[in-house]
PDB file of N, CA and C in Angstrom:
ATOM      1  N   UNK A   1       0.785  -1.192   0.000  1.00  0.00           N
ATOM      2  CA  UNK A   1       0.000   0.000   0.000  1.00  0.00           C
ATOM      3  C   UNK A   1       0.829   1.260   0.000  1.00  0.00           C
ATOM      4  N   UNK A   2       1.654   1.416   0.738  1.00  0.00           N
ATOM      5  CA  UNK A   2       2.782   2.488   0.437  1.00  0.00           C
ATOM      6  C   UNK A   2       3.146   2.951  -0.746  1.00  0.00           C
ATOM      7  N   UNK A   3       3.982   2.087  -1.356  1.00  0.00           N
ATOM      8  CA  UNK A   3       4.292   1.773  -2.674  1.00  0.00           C
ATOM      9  C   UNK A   3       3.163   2.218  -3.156  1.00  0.00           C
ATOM     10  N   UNK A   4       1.630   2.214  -3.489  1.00  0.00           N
ATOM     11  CA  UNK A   4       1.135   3.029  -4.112  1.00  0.00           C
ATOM     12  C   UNK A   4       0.678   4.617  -3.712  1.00  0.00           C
ATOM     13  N   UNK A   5       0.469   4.598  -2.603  1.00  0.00           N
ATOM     14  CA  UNK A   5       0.436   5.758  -2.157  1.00  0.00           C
ATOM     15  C   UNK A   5       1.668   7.178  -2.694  1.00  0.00           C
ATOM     16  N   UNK A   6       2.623   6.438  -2.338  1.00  0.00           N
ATOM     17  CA  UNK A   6       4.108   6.929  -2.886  1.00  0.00           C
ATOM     18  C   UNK A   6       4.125   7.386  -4.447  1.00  0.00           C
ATOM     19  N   UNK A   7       3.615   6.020  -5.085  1.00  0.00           N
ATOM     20  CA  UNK A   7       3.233   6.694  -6.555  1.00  0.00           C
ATOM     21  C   UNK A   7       2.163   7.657  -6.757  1.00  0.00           C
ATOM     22  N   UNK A   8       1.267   7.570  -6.095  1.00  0.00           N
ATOM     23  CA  UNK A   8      -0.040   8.861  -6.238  1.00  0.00           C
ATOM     24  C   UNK A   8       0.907  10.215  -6.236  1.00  0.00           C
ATOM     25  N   UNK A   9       1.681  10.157  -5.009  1.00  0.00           N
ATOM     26  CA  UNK A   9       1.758  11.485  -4.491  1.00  0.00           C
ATOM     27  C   UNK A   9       3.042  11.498  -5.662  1.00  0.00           C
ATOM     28  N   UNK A  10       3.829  10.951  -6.062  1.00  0.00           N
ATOM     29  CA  UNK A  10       5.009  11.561  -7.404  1.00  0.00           C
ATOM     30  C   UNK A  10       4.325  12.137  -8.798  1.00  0.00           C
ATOM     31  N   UNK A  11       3.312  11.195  -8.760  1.00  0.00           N
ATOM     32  CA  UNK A  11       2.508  11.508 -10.040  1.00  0.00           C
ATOM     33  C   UNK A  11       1.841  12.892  -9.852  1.00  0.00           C
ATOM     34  N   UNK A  12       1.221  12.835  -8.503  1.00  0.00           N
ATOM     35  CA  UNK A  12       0.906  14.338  -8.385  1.00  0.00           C
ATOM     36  C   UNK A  12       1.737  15.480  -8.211  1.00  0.00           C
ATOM     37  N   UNK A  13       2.767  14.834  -7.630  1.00  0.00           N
ATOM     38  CA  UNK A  13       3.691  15.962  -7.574  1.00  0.00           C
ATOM     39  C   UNK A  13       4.405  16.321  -9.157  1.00  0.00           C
ATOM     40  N   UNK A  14       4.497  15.785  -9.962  1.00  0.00           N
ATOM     41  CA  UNK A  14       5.082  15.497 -11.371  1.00  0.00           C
ATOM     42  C   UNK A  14       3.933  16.664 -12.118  1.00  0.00           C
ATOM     43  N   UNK A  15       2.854  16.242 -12.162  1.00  0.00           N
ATOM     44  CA  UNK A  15       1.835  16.960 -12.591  1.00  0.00           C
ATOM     45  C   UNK A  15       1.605  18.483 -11.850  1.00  0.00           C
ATOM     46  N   UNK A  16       1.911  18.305 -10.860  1.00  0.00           N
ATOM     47  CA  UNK A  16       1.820  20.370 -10.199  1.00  0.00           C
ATOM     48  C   UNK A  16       3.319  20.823 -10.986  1.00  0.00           C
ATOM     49  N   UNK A  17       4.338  20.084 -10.850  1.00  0.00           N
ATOM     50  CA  UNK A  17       5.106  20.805 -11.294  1.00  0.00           C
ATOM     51  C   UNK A  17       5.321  21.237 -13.154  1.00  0.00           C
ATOM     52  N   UNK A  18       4.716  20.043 -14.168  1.00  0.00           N
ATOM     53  CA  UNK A  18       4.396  20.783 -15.478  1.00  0.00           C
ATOM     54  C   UNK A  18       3.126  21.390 -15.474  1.00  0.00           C
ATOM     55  N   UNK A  19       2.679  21.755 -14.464  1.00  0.00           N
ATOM     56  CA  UNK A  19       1.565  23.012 -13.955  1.00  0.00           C
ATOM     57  C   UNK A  19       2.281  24.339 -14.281  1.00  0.00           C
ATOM     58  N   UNK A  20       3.174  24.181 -13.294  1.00  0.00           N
ATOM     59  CA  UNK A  20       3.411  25.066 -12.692  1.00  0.00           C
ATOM     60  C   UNK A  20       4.743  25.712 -13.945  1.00  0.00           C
ATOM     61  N   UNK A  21       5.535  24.592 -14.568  1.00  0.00           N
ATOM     62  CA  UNK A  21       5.996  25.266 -15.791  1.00  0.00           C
ATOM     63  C   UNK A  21       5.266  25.647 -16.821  1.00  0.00           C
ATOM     64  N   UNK A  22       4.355  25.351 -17.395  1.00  0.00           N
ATOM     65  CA  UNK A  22       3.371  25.730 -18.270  1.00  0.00           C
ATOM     66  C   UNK A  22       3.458  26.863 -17.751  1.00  0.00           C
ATOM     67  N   UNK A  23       2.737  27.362 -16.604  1.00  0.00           N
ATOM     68  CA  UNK A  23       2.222  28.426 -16.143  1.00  0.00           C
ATOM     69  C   UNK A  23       3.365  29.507 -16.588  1.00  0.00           C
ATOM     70  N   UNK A  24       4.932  29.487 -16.070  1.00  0.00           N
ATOM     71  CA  UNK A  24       5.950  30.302 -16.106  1.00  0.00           C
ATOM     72  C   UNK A  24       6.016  30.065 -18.041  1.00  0.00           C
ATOM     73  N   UNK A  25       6.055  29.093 -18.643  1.00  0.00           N
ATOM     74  CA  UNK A  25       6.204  29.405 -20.264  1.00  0.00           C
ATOM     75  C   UNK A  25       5.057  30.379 -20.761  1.00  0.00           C
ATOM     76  N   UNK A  26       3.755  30.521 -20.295  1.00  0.00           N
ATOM     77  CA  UNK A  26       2.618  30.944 -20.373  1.00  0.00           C
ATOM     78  C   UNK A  26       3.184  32.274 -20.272  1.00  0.00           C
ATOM     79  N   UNK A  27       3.776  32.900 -18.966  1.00  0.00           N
ATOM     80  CA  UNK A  27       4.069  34.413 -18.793  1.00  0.00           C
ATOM     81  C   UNK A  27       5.365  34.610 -19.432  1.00  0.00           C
ATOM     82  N   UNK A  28       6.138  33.477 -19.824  1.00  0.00           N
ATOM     83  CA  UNK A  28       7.225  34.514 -20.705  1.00  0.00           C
ATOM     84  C   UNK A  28       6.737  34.474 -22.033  1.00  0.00           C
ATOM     85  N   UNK A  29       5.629  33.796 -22.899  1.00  0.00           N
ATOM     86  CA  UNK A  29       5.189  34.254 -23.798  1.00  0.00           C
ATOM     87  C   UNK A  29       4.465  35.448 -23.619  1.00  0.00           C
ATOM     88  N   UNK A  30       3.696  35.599 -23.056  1.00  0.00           N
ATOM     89  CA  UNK A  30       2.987  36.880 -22.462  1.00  0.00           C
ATOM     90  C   UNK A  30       4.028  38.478 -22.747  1.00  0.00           C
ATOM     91  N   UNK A  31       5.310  38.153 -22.136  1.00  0.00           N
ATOM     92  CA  UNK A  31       5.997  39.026 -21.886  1.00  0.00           C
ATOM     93  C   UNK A  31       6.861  39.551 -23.118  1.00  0.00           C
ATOM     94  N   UNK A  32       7.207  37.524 -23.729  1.00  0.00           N
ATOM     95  CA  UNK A  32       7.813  38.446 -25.132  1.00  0.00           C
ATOM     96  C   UNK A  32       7.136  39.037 -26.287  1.00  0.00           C
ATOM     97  N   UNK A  33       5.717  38.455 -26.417  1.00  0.00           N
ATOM     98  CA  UNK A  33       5.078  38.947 -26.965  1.00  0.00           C
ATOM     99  C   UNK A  33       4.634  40.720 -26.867  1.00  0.00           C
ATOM    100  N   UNK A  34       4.222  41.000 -25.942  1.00  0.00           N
ATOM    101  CA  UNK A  34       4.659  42.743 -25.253  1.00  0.00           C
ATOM    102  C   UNK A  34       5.548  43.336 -25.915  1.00  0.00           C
ATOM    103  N   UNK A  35       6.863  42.796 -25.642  1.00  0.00           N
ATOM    104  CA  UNK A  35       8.188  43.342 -26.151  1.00  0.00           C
ATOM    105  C   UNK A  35       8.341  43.425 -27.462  1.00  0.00           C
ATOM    106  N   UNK A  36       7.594  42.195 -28.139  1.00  0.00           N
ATOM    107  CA  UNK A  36       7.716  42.083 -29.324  1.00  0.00           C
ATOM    108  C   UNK A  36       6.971  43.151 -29.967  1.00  0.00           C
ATOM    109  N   UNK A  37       5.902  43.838 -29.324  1.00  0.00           N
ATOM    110  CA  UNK A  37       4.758  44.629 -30.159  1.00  0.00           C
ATOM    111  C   UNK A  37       5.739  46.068 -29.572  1.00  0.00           C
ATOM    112  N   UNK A  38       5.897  46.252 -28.643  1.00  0.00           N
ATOM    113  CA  UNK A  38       6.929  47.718 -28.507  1.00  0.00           C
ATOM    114  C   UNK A  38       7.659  48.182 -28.905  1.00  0.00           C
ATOM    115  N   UNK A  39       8.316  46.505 -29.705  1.00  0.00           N
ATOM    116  CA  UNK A  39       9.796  46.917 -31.064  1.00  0.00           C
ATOM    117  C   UNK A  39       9.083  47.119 -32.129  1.00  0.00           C
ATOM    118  N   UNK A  40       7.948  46.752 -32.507  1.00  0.00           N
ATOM    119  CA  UNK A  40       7.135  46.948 -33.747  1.00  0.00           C
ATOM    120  C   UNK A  40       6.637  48.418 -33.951  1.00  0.00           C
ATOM    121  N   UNK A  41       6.253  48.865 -32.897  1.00  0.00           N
ATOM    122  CA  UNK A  41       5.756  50.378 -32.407  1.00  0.00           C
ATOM    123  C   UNK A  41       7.166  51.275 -32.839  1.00  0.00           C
ATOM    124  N   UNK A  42       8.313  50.909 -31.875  1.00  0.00           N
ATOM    125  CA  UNK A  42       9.037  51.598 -32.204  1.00  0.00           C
ATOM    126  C   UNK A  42       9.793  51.477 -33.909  1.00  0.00           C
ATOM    127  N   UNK A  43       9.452  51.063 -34.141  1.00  0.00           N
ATOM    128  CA  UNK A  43      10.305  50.380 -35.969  1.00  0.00           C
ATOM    129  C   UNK A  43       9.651  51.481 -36.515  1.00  0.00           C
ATOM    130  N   UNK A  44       7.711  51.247 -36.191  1.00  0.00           N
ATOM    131  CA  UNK A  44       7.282  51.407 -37.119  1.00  0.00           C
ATOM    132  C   UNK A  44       7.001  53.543 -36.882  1.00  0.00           C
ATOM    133  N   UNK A  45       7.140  53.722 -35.847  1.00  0.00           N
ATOM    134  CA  UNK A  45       7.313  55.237 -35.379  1.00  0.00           C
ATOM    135  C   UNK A  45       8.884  56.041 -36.356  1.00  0.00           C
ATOM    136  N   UNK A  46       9.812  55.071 -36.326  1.00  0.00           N
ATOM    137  CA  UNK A  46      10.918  55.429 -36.845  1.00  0.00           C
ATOM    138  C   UNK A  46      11.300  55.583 -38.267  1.00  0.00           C
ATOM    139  N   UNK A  47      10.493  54.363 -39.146  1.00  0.00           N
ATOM    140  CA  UNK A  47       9.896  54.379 -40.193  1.00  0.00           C
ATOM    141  C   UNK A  47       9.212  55.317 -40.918  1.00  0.00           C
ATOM    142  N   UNK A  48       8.306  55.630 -39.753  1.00  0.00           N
ATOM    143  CA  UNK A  48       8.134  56.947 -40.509  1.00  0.00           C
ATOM    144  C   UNK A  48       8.035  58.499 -40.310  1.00  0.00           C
ATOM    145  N   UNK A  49       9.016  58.332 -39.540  1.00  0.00           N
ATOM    146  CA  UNK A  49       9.506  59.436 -39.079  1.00  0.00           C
ATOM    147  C   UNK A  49      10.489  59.672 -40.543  1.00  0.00           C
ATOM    148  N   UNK A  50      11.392  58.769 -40.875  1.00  0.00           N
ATOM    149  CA  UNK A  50      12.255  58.526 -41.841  1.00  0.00           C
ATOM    150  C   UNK A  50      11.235  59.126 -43.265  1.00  0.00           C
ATOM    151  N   UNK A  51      10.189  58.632 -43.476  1.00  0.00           N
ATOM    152  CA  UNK A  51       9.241  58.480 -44.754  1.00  0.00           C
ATOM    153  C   UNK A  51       9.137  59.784 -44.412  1.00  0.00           C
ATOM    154  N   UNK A  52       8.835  60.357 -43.502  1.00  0.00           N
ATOM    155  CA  UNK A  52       8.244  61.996 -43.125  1.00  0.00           C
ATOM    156  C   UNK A  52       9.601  62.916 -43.603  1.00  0.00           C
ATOM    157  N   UNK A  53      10.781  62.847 -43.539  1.00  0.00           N
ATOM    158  CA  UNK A  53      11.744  63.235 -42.936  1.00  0.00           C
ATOM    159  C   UNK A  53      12.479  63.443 -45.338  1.00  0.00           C
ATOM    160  N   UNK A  54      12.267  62.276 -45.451  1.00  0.00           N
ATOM    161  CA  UNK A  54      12.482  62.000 -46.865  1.00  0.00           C
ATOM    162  C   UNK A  54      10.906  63.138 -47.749  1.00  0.00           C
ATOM    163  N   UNK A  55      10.058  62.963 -47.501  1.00  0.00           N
ATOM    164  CA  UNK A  55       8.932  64.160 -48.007  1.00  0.00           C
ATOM    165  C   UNK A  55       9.305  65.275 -47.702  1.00  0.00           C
ATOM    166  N   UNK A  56       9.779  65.727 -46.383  1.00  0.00           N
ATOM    167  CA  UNK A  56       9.877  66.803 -46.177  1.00  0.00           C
ATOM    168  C   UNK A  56      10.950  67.212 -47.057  1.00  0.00           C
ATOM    169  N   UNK A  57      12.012  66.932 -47.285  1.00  0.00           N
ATOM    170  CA  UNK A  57      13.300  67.098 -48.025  1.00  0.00           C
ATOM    171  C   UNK A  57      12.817  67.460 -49.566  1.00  0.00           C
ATOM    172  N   UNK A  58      11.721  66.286 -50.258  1.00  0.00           N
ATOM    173  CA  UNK A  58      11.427  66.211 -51.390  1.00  0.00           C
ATOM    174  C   UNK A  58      10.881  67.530 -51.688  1.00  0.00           C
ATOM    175  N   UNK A  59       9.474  67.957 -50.523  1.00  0.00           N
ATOM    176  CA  UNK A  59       8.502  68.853 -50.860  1.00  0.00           C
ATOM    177  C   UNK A  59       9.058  70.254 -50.973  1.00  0.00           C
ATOM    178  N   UNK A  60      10.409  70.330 -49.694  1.00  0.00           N
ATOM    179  CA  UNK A  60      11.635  71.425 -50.204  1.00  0.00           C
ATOM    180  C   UNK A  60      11.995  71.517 -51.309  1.00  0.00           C
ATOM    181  N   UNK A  61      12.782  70.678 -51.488  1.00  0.00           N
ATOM    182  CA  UNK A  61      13.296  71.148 -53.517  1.00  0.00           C
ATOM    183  C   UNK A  61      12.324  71.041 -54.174  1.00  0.00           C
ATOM    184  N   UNK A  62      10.928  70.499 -54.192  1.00  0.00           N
ATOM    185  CA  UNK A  62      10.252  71.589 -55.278  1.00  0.00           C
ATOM    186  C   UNK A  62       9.500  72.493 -54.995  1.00  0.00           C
ATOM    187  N   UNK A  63       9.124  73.300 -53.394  1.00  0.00           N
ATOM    188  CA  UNK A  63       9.124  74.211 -53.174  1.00  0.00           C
ATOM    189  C   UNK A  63      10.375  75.294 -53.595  1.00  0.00           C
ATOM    190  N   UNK A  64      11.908  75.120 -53.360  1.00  0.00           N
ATOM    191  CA  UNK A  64      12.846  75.563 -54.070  1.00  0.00           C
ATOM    192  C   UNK A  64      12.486  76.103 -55.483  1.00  0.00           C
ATOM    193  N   UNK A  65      12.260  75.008 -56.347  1.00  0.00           N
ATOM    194  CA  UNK A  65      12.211  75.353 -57.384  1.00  0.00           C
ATOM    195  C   UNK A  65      11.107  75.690 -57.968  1.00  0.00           C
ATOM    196  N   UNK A  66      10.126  75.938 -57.202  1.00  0.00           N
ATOM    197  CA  UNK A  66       8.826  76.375 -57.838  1.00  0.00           C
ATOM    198  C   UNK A  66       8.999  78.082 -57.276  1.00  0.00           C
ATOM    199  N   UNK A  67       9.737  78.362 -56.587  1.00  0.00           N
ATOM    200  CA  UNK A  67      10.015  79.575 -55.762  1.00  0.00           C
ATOM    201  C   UNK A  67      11.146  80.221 -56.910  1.00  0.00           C
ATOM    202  N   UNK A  68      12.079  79.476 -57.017  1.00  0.00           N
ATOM    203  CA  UNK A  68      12.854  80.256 -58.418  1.00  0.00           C
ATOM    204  C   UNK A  68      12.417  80.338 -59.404  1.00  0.00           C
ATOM    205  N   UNK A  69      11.723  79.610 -60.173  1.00  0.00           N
ATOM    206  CA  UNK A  69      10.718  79.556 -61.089  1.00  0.00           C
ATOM    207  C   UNK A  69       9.569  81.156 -61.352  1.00  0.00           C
ATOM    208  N   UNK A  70       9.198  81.072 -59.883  1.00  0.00           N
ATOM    209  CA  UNK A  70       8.505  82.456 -59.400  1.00  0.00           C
ATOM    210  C   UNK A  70       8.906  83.441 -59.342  1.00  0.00           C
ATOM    211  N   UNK A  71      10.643  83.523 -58.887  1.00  0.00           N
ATOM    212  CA  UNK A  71      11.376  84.537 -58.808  1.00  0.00           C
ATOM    213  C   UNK A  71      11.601  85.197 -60.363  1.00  0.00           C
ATOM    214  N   UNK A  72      11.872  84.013 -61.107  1.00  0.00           N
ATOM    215  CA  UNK A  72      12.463  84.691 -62.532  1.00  0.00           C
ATOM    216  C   UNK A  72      11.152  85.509 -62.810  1.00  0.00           C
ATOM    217  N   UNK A  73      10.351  84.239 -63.028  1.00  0.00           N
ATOM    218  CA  UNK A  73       8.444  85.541 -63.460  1.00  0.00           C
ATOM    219  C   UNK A  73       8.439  86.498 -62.910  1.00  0.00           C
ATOM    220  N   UNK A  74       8.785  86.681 -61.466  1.00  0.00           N
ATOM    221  CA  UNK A  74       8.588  88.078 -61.266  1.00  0.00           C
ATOM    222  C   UNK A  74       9.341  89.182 -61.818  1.00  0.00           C
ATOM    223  N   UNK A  75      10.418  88.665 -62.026  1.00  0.00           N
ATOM    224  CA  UNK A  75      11.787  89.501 -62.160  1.00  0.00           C
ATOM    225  C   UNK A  75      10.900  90.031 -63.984  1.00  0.00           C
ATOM    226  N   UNK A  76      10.522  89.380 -64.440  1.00  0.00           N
ATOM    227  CA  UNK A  76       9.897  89.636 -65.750  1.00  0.00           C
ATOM    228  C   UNK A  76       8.958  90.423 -65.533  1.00  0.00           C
ATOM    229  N   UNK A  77       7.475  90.338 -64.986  1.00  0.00           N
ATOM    230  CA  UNK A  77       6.980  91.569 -64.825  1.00  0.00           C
ATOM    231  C   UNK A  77       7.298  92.511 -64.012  1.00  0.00           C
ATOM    232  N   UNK A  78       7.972  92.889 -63.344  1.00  0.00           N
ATOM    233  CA  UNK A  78       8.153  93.901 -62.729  1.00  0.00           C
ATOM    234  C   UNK A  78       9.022  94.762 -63.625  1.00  0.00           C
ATOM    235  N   UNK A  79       9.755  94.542 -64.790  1.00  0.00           N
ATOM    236  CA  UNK A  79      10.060  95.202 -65.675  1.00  0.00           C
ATOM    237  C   UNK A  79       9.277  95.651 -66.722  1.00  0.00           C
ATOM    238  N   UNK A  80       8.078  94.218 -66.859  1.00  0.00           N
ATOM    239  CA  UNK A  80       6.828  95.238 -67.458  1.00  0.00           C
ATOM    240  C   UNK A  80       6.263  96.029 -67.001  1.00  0.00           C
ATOM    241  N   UNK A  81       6.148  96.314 -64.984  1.00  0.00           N
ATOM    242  CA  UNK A  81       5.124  97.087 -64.885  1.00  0.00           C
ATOM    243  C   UNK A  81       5.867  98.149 -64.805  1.00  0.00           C
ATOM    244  N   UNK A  82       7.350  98.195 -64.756  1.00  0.00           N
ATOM    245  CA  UNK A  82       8.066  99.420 -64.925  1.00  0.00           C
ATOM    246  C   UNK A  82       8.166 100.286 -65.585  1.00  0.00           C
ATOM    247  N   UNK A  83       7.622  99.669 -66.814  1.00  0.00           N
ATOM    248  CA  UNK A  83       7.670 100.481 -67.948  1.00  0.00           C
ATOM    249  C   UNK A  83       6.449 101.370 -68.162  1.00  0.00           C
ATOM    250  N   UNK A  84       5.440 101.049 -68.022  1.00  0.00           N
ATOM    251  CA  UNK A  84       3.900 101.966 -67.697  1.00  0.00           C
ATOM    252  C   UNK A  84       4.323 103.365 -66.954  1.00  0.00           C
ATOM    253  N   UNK A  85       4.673 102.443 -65.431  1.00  0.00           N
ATOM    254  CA  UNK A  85       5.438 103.612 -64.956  1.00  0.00           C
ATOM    255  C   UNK A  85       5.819 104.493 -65.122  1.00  0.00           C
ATOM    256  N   UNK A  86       7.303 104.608 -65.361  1.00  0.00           N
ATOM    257  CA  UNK A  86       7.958 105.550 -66.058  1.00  0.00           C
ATOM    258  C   UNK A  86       7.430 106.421 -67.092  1.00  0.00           C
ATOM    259  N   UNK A  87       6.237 105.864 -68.424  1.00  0.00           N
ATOM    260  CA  UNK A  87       5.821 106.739 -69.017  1.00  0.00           C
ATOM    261  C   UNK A  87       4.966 107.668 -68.216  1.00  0.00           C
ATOM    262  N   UNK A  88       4.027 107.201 -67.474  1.00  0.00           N
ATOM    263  CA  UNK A  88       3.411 108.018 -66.438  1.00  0.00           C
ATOM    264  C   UNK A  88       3.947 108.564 -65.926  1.00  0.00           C
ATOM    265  N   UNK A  89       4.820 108.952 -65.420  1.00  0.00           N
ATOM    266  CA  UNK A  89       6.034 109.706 -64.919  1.00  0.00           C
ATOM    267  C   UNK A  89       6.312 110.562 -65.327  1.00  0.00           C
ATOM    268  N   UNK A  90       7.148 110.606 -66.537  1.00  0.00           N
ATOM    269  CA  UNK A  90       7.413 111.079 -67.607  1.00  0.00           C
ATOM    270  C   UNK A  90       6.080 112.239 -68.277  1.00  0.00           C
ATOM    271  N   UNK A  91       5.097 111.721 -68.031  1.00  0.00           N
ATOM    272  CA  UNK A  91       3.850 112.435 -68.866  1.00  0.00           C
ATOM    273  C   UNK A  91       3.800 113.124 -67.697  1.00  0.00           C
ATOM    274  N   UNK A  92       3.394 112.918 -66.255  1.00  0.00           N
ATOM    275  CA  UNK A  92       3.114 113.916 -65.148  1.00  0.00           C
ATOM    276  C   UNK A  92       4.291 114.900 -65.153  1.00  0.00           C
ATOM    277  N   UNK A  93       5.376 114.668 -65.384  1.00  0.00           N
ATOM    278  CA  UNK A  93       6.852 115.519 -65.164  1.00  0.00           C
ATOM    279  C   UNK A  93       6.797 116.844 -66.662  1.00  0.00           C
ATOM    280  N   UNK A  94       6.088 116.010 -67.448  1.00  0.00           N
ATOM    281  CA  UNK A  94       5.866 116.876 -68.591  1.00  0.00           C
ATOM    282  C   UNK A  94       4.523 117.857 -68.458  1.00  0.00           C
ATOM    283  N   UNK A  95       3.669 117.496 -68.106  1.00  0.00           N
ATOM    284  CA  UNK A  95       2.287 118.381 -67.659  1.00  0.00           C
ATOM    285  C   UNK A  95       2.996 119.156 -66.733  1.00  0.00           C
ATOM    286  N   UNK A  96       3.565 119.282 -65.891  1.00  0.00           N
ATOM    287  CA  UNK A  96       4.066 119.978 -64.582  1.00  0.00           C
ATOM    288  C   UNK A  96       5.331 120.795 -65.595  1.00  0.00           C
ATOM    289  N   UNK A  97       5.940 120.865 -66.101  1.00  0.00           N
ATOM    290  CA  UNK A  97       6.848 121.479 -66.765  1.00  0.00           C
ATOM    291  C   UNK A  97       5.932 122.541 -67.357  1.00  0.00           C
ATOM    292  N   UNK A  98       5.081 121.973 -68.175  1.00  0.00           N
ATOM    293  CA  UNK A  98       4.350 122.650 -69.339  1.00  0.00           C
ATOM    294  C   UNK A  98       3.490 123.735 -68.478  1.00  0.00           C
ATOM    295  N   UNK A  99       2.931 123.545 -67.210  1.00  0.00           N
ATOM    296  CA  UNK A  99       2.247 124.136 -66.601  1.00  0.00           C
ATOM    297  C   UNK A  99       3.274 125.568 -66.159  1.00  0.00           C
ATOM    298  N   UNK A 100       3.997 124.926 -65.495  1.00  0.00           N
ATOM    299  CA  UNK A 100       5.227 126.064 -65.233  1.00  0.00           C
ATOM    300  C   UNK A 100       5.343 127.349 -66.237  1.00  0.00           C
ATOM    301  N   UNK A 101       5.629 126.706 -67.283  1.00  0.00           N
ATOM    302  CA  UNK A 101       5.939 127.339 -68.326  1.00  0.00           C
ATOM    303  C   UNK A 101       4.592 128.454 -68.846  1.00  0.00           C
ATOM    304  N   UNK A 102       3.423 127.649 -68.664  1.00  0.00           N
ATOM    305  CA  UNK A 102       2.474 128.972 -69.419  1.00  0.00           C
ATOM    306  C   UNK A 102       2.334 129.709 -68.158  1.00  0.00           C
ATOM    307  N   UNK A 103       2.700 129.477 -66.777  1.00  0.00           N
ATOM    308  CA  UNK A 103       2.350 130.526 -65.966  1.00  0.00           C
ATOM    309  C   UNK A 103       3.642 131.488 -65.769  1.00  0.00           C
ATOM    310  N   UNK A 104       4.490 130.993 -66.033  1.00  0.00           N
ATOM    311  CA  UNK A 104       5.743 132.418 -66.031  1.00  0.00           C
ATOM    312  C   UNK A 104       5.151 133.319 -67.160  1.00  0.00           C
ATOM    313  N   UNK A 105       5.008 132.417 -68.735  1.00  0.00           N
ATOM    314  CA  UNK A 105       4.534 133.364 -69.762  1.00  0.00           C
ATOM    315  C   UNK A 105       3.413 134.369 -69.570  1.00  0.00           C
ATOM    316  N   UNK A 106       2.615 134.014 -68.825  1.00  0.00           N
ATOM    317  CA  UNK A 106       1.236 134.681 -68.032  1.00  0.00           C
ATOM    318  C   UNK A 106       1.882 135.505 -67.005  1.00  0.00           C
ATOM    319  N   UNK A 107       2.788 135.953 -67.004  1.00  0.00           N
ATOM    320  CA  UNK A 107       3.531 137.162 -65.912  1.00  0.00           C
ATOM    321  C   UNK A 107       3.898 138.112 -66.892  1.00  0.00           C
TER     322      UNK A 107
END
């Protein structure tokens, strides 16, 4: 009777203890799994920080060059509107001359 008793209690004891490892494999899957999703988070934060970082660069040079592009156009009309200008100028500087002139003669 011993002899079986003895075996009950190994068998049970055998069985609490792949209990009780299960249980500890159970929480380090638990745990690497966690870790595993926090490196994914961080990859994927860095990723595109990178993707962000590469647009931003891109959307610069053709902001750049849509800005020089703009610069030359301007540089072009502003020599057209210069020219209006100046005749207007020119015509007011001439009315004002001309005016001068018939009022001295009118003395």
């Amino acid at each position: 009777m011993y002899s079986i008793d003895n075996e009950k209690e190994m068998k049970k004891i055998k069985e609490e203890k792949e209990q009780k490892i299960n249980e500890i494999k159970m929480k380090e899957l638990k745990v690497i799994e966690k870790i595993k999703l926090k490196e994914e988070k961080k990859i994927k934060s860095i990723m595109k920080r990178k993707v962000d970082e590469i647009n931003m660069k891109s959307n610069s040079n053709i902001i750049n060059s849509e800005e020089a592009y703009d610069n030359q156009g301007d540089t072009k009309n502003d020599v057209i509107k210069d020219k209006p200008d100046t005749v207007t100028n020119t015509f007011a500087t001439t009315t004002y001359n001309n005016n001068n002139n018939n009022n001295i003669k009118k003395k």
